[in-house]
C-alpha atoms as a PDB file:
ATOM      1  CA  UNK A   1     -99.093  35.648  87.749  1.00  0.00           C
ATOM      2  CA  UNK A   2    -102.302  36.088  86.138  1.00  0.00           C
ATOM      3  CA  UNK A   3    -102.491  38.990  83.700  1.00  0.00           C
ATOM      4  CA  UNK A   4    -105.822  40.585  85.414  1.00  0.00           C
ATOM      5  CA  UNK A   5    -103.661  40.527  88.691  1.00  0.00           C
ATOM      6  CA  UNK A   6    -101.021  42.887  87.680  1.00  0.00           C
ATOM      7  CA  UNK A   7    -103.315  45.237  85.251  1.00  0.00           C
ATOM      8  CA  UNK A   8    -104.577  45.909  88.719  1.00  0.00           C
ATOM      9  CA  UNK A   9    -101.841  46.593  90.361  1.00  0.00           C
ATOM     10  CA  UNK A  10    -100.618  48.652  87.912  1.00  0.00           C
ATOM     11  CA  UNK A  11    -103.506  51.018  87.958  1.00  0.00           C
ATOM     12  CA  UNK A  12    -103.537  51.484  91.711  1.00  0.00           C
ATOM     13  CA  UNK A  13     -99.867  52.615  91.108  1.00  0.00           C
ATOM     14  CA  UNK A  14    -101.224  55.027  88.920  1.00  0.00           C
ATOM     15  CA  UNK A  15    -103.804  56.433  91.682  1.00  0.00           C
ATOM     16  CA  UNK A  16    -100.301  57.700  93.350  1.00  0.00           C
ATOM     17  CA  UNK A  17     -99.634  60.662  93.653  1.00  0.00           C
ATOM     18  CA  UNK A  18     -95.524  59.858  93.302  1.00  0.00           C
ATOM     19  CA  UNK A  19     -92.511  61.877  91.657  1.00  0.00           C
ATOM     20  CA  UNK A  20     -92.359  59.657  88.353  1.00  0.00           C
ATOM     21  CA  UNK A  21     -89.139  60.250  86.268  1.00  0.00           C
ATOM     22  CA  UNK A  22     -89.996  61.749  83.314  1.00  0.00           C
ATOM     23  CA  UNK A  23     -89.866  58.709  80.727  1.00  0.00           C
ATOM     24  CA  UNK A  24     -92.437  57.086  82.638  1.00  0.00           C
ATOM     25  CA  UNK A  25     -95.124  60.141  82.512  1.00  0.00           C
ATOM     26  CA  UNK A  26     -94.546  61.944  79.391  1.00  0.00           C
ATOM     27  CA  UNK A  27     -97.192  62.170  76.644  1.00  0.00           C
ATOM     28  CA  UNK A  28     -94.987  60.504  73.834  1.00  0.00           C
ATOM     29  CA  UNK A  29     -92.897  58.739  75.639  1.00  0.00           C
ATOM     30  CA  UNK A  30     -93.070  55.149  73.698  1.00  0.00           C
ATOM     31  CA  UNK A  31     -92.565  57.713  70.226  1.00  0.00           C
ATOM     32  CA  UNK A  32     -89.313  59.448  72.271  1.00  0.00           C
ATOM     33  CA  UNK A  33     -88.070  55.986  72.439  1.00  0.00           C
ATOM     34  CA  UNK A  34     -88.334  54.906  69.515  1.00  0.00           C
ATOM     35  CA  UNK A  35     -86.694  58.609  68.391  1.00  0.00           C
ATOM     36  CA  UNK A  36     -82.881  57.168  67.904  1.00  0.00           C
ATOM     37  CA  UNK A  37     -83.852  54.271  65.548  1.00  0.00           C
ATOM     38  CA  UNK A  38     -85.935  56.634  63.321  1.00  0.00           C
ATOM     39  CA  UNK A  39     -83.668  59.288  63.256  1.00  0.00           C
ATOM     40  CA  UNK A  40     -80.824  56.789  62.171  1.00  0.00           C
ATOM     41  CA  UNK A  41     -83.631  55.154  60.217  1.00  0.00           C
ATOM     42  CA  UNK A  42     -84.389  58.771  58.308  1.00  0.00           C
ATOM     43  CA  UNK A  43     -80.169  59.128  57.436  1.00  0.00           C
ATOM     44  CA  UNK A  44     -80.247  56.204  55.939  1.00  0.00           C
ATOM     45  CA  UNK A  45     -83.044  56.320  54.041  1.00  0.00           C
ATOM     46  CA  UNK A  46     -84.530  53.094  55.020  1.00  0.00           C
ATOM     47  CA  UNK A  47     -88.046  51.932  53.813  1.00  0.00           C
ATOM     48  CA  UNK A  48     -90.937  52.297  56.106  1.00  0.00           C
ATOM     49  CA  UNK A  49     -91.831  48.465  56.262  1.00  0.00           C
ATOM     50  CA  UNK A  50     -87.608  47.586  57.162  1.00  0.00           C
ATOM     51  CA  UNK A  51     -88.539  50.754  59.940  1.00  0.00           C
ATOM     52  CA  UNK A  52     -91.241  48.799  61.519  1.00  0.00           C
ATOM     53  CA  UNK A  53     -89.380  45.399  61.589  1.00  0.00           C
ATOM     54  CA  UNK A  54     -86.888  46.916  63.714  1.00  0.00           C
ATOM     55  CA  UNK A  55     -89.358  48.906  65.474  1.00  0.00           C
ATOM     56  CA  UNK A  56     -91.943  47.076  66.067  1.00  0.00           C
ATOM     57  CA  UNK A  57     -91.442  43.437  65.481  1.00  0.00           C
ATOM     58  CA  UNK A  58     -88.179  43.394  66.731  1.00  0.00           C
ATOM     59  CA  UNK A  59     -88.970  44.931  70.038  1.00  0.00           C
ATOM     60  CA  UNK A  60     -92.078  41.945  70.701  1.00  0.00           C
ATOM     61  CA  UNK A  61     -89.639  39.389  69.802  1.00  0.00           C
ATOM     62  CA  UNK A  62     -87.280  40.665  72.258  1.00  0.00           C
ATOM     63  CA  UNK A  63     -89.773  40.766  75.093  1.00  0.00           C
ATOM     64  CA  UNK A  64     -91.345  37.410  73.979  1.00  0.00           C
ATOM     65  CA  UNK A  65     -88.005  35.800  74.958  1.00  0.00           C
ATOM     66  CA  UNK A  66     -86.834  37.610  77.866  1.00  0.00           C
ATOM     67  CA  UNK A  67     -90.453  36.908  79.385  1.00  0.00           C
ATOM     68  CA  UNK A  68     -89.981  33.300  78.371  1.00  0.00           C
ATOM     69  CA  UNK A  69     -86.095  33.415  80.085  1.00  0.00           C
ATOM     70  CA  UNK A  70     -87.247  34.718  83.671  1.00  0.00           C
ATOM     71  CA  UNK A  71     -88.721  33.193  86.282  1.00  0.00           C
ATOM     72  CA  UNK A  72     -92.701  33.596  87.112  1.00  0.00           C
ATOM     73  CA  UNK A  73     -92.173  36.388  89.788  1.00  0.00           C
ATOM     74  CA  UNK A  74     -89.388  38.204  87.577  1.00  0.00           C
ATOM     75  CA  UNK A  75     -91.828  37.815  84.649  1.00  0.00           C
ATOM     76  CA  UNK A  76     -94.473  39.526  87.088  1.00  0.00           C
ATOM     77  CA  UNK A  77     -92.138  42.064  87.820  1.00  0.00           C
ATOM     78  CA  UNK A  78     -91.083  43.227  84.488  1.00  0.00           C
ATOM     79  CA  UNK A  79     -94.363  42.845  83.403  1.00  0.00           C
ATOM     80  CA  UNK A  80     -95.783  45.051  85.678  1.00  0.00           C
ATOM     81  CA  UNK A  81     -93.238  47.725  84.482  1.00  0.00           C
ATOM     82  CA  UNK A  82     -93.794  47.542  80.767  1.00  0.00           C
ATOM     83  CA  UNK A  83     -97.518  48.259  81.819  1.00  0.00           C
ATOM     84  CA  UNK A  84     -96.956  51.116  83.483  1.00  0.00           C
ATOM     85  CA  UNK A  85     -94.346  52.351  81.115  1.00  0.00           C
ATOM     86  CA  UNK A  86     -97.118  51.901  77.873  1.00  0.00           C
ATOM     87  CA  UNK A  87    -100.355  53.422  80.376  1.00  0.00           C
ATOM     88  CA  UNK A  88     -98.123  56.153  81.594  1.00  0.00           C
ATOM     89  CA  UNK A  89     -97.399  55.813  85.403  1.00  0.00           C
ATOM     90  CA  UNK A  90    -100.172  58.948  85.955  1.00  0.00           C
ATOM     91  CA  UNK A  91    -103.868  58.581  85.237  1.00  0.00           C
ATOM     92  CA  UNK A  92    -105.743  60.462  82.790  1.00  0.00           C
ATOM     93  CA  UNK A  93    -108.709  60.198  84.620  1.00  0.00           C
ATOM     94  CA  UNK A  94    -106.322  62.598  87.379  1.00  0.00           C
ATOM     95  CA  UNK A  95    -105.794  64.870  84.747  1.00  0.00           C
ATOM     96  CA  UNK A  96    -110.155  65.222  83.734  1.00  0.00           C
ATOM     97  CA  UNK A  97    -110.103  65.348  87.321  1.00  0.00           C
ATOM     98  CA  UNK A  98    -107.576  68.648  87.505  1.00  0.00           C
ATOM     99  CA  UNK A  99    -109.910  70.125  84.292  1.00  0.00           C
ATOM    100  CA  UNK A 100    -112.802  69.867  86.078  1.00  0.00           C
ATOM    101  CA  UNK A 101    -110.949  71.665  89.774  1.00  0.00           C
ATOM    102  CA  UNK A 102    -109.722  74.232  87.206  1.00  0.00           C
ATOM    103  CA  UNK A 103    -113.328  75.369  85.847  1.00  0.00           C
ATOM    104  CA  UNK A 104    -114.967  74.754  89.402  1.00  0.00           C
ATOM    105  CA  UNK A 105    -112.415  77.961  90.325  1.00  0.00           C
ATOM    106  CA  UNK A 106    -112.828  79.774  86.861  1.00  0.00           C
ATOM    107  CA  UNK A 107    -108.805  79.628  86.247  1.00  0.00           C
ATOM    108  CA  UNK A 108    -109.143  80.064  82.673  1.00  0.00           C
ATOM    109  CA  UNK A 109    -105.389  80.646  82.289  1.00  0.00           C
ATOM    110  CA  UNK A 110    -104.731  77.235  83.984  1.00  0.00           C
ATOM    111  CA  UNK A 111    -107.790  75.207  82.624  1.00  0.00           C
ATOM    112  CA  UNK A 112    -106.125  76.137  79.241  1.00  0.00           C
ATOM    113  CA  UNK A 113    -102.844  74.703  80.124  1.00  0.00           C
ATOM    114  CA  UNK A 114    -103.910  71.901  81.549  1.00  0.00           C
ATOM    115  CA  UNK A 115    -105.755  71.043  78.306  1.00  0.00           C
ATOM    116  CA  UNK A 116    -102.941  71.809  76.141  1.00  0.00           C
ATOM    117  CA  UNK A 117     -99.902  69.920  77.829  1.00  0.00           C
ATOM    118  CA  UNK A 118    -102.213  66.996  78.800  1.00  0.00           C
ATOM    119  CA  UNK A 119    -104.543  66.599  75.759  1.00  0.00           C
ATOM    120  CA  UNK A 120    -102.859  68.897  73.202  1.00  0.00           C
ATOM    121  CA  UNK A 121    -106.033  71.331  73.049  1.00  0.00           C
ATOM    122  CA  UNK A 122    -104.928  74.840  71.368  1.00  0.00           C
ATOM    123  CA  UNK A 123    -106.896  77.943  72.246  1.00  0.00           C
ATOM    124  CA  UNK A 124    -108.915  79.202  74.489  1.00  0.00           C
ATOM    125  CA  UNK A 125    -112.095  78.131  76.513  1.00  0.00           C
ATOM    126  CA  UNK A 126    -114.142  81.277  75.670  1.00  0.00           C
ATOM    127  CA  UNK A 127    -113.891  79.890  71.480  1.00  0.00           C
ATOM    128  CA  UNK A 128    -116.685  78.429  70.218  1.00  0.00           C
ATOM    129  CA  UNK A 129    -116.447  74.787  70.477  1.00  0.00           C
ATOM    130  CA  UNK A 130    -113.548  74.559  72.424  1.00  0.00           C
ATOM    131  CA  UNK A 131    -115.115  72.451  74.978  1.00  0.00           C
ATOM    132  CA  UNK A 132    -116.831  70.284  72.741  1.00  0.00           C
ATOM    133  CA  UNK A 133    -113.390  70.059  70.894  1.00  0.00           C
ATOM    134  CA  UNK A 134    -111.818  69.378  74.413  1.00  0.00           C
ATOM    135  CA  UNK A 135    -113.876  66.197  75.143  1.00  0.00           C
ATOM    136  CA  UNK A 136    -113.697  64.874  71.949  1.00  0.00           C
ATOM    137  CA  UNK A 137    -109.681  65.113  72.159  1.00  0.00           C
ATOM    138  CA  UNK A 138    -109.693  63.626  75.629  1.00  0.00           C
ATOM    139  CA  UNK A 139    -112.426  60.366  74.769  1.00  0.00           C
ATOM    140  CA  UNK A 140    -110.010  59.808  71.343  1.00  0.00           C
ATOM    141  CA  UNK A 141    -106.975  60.033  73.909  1.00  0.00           C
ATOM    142  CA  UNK A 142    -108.711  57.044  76.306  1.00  0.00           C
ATOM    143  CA  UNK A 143    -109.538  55.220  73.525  1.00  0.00           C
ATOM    144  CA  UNK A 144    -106.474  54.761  71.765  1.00  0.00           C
ATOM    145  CA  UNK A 145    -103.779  55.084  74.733  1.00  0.00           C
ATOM    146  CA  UNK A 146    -105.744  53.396  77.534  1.00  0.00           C
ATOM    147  CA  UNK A 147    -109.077  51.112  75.911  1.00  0.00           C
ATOM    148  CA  UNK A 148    -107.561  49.682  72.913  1.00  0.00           C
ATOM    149  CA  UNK A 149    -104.064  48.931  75.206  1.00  0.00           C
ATOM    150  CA  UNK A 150    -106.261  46.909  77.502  1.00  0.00           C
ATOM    151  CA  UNK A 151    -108.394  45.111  74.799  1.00  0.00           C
ATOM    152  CA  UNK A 152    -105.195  44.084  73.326  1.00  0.00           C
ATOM    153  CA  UNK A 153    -103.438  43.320  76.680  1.00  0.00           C
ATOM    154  CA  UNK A 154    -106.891  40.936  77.234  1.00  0.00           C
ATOM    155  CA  UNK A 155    -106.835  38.960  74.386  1.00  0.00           C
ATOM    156  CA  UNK A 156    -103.222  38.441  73.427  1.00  0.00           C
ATOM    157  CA  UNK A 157    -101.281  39.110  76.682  1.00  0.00           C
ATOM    158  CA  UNK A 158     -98.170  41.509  77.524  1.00  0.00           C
ATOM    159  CA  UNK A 159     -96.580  41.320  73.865  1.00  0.00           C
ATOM    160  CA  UNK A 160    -100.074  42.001  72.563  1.00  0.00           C
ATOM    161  CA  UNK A 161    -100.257  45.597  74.473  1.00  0.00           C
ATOM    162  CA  UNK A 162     -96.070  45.818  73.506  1.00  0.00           C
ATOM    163  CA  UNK A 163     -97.516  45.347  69.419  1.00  0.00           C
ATOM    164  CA  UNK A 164     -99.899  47.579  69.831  1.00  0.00           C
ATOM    165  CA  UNK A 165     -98.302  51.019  71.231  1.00  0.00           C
ATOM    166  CA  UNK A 166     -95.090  50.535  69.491  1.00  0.00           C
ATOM    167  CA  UNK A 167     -97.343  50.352  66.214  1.00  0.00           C
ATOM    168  CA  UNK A 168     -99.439  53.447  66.849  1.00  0.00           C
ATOM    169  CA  UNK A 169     -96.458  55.054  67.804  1.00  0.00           C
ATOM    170  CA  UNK A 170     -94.453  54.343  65.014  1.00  0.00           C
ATOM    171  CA  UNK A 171     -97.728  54.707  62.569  1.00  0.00           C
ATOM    172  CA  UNK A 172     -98.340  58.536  63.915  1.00  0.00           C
ATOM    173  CA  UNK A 173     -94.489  59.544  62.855  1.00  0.00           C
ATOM    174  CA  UNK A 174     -94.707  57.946  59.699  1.00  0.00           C
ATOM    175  CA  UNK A 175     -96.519  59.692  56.591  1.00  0.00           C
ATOM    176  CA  UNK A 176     -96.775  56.610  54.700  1.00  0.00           C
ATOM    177  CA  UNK A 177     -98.844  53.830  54.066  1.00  0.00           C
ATOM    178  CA  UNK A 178     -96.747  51.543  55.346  1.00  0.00           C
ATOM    179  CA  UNK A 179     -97.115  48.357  57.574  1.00  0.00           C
ATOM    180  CA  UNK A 180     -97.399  50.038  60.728  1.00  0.00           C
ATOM    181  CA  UNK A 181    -100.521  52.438  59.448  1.00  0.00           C
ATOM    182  CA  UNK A 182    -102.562  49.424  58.091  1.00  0.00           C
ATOM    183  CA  UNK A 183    -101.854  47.521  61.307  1.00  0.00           C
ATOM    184  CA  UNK A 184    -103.067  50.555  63.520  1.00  0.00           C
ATOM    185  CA  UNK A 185    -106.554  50.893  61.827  1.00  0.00           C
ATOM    186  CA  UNK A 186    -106.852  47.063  62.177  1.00  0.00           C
ATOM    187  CA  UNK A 187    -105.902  46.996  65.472  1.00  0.00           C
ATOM    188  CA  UNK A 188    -108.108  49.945  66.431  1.00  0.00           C
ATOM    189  CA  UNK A 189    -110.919  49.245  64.555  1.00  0.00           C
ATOM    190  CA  UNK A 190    -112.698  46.545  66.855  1.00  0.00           C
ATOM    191  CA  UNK A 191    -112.075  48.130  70.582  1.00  0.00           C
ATOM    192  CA  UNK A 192    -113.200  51.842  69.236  1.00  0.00           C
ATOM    193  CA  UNK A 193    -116.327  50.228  67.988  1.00  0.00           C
ATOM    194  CA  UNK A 194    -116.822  47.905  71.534  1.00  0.00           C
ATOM    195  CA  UNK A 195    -116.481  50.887  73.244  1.00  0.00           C
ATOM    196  CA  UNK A 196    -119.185  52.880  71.377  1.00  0.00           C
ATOM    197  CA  UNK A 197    -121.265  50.066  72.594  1.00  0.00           C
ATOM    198  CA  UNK A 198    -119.647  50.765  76.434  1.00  0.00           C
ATOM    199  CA  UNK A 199    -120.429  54.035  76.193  1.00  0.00           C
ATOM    200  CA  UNK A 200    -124.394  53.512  74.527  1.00  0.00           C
ATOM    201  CA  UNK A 201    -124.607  51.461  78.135  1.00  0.00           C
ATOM    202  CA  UNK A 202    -123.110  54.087  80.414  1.00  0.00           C
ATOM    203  CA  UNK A 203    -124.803  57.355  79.093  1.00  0.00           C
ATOM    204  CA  UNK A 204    -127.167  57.958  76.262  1.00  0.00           C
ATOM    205  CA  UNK A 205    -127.589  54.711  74.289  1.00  0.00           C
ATOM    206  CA  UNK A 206    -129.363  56.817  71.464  1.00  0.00           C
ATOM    207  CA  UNK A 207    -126.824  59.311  71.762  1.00  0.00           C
ATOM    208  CA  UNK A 208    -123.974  56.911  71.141  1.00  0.00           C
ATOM    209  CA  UNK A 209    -125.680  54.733  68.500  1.00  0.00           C
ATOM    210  CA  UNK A 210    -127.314  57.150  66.117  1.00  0.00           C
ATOM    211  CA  UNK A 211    -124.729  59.896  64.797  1.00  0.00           C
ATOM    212  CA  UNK A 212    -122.087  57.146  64.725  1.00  0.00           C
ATOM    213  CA  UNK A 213    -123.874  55.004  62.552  1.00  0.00           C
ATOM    214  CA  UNK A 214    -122.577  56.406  59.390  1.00  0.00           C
ATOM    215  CA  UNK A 215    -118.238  55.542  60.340  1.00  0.00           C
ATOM    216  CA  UNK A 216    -119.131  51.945  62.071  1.00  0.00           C
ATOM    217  CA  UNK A 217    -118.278  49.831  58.825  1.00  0.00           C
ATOM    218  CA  UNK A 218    -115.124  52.536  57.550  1.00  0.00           C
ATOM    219  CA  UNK A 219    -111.764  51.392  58.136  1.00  0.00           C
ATOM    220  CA  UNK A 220    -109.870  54.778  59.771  1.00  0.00           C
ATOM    221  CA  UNK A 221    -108.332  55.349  63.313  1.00  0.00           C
ATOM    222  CA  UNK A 222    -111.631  55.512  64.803  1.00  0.00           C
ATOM    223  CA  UNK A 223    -111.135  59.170  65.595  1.00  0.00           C
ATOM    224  CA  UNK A 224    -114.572  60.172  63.387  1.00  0.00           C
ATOM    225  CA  UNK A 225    -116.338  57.270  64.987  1.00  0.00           C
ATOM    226  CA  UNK A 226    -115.976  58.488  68.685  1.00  0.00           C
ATOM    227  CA  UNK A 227    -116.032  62.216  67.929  1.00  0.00           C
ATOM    228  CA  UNK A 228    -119.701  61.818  66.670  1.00  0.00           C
ATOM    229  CA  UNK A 229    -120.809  60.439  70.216  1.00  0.00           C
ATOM    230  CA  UNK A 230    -120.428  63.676  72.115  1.00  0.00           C
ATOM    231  CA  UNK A 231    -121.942  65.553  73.123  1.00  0.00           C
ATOM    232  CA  UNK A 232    -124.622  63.338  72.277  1.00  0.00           C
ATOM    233  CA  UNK A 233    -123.900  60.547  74.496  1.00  0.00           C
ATOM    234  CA  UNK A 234    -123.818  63.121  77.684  1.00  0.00           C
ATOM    235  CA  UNK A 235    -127.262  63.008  77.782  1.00  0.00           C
ATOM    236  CA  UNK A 236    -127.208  66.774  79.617  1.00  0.00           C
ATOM    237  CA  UNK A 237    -130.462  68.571  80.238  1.00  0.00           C
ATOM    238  CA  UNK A 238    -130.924  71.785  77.667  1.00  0.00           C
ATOM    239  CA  UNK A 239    -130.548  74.124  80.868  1.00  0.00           C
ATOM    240  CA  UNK A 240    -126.860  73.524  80.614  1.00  0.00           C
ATOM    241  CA  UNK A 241    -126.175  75.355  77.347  1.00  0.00           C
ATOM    242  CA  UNK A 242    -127.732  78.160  78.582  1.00  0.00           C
ATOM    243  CA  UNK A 243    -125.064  78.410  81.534  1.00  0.00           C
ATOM    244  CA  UNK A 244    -121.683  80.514  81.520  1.00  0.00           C
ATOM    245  CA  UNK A 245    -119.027  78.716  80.114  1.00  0.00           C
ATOM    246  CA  UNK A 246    -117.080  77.999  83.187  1.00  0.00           C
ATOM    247  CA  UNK A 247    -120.046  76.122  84.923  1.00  0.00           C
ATOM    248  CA  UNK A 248    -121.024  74.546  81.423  1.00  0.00           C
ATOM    249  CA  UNK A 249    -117.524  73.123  81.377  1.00  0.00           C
ATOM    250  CA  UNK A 250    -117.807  72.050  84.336  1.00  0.00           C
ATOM    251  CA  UNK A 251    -120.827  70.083  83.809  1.00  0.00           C
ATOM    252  CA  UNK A 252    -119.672  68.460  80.210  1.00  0.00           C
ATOM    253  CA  UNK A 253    -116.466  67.487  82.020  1.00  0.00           C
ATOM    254  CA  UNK A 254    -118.366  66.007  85.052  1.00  0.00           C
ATOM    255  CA  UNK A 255    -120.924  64.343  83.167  1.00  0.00           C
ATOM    256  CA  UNK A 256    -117.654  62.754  80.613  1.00  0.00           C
ATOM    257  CA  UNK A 257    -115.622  61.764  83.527  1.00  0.00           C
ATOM    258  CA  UNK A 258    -118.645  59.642  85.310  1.00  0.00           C
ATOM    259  CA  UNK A 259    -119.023  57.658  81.591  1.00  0.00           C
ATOM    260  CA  UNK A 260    -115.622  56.998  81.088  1.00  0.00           C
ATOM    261  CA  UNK A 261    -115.219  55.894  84.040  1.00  0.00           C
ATOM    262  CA  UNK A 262    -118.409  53.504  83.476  1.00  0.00           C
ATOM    263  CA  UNK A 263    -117.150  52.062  80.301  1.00  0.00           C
ATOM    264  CA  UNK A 264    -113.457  51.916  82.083  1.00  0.00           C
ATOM    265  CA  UNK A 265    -115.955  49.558  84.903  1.00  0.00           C
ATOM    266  CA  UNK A 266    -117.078  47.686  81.994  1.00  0.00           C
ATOM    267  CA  UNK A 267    -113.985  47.230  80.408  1.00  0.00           C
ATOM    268  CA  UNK A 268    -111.957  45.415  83.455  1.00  0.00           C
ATOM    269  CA  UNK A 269    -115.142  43.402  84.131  1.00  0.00           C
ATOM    270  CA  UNK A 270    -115.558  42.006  80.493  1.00  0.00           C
ATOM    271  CA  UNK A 271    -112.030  41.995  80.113  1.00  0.00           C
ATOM    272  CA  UNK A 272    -111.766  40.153  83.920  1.00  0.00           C
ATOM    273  CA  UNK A 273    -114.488  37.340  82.632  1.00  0.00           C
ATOM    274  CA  UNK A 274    -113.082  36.608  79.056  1.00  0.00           C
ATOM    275  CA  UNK A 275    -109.469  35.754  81.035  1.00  0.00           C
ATOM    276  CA  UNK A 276    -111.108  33.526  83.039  1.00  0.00           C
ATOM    277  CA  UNK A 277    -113.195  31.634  80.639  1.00  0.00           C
ATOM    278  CA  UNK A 278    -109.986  31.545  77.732  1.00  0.00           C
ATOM    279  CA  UNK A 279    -107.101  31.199  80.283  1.00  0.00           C
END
């Protein structure tokens, strides 16, 4: 079954509004499964690169062959899993979504847990910056879990996307510079910078172009790169800094859910066309 079939299947299945177990839903969960072989890995004192053959490697060769084993409907099937399992079986774009209900009825105390248990923002929203801070945390979050997963998913296929979270998973517990970190930053460094260009088409092109300029050619996570589009990219009118901060959340939030969502448009088409001209 074609790869651009199941993606979207997959992300309608995320649209649901289902009781997912745990393991399919939680923020780290491709890190929590990897936990056992790095704990055994830290008692033993193994090197990092040996960590990341068993890790990593191993893992892709694994799926490679049981893919390879099946039939073309099992294939499908499992496939369809493993994509749901590295996305996360609920959207992020639910979670903006719940931010954005949250401001619209001024629950600070709930706007701030929300942002904390789904994005990992500390604090409160009455701290300077904390907004800003907020959407910059969330557009890093979409880049590396959902738009580099699908650029890698395009152009290499199932074990591609499998390579790719097991890597950054693996690189963000490790403190050295092994394999896994080098491979990360290569792996990230193309899709962060086509989706600077996705989001100069879907908001402020001058926004998105000019204060990145100075990270495009540096090889680093990307994190930099995509924190110096907002708020530029937003494009908001100067009223809105002048509003209280629930209903100026509310508009940042608004305005960065309508672009990522854009550049998410852009993504599947692109992404749609190039399998159908290379497959």
């Amino acid at each position: 079954m074609p790869i651009i079939i199941i993606l979207f299947i997959v992300l309608g299945l995320r649209r649901f509004d289902l009781a997912w177990p745990r393991y399919m839903v939680a923020p780290e969960r491709v890190a929590v499964a990897l936990g056992p072989l790095l704990q055994w890995a830290e008692r033993k004192q193994r090197n990092e690169n040996i960590v990341w053959l068993l890790a990593v490697l191993a893992p892709v060769l694994l799926w490679q062959w049981l893919y390879a084993s099946v039939g073309v409907w099992l294939g499908a099937v499992l496939s369809a899993g493993l994509l749901l399992w590295l996305l996360g079986a609920e959207s992020e774009f639910r979670y903006l979504d719940g931010l954005i209900q949250r401001a619209l009825m001024r629950d600070k105390d709930q706007f701030t847990e929300q942002a904390e248990r789904h994005f990992g923002m500390h604090g409160s929203v009455d701290d300077e910056g904390y907004v800003l801070q907020l959407m910059r945390r969330i557009v890093q979050q979409e880049a590396s879990k959902v738009f580099a997963l699908l650029f890698w998913l395009f152009v290499l296929g199932f074990w591609g996307a499998l390579l790719y979270s097991l890597n950054q998973a693996l690189a963000q517990r490790q403190t050295g510079k092994g394999v896994s970190g080098l491979l990360h930053m290569l792996m990230s460094w193309l899709p962060n910078r086509l989706l600077i260009v996705a989001l100069a088409l879907a908001g402020s092109f001058r926004g998105a172009t000019e204060e990145s300029e100075p990270y495009w050619c540096t090889l680093d996570d990307g994190n930099a790169l995509l924190a110096a589009t907002l708020p530029q990219v937003l494009d908001l009118p100067a009223e809105v800094e002048q509003l209280p901060t629930f209903m100026k959340a509310k508009q940042q939030l608004k305005a960065l859910q309508v672009i990522v969502l854009r550049c998410l448009a852009l993504w599947l088409i692109f992404g749609t066309l190039w399998n159908v001209v290379v497959g």
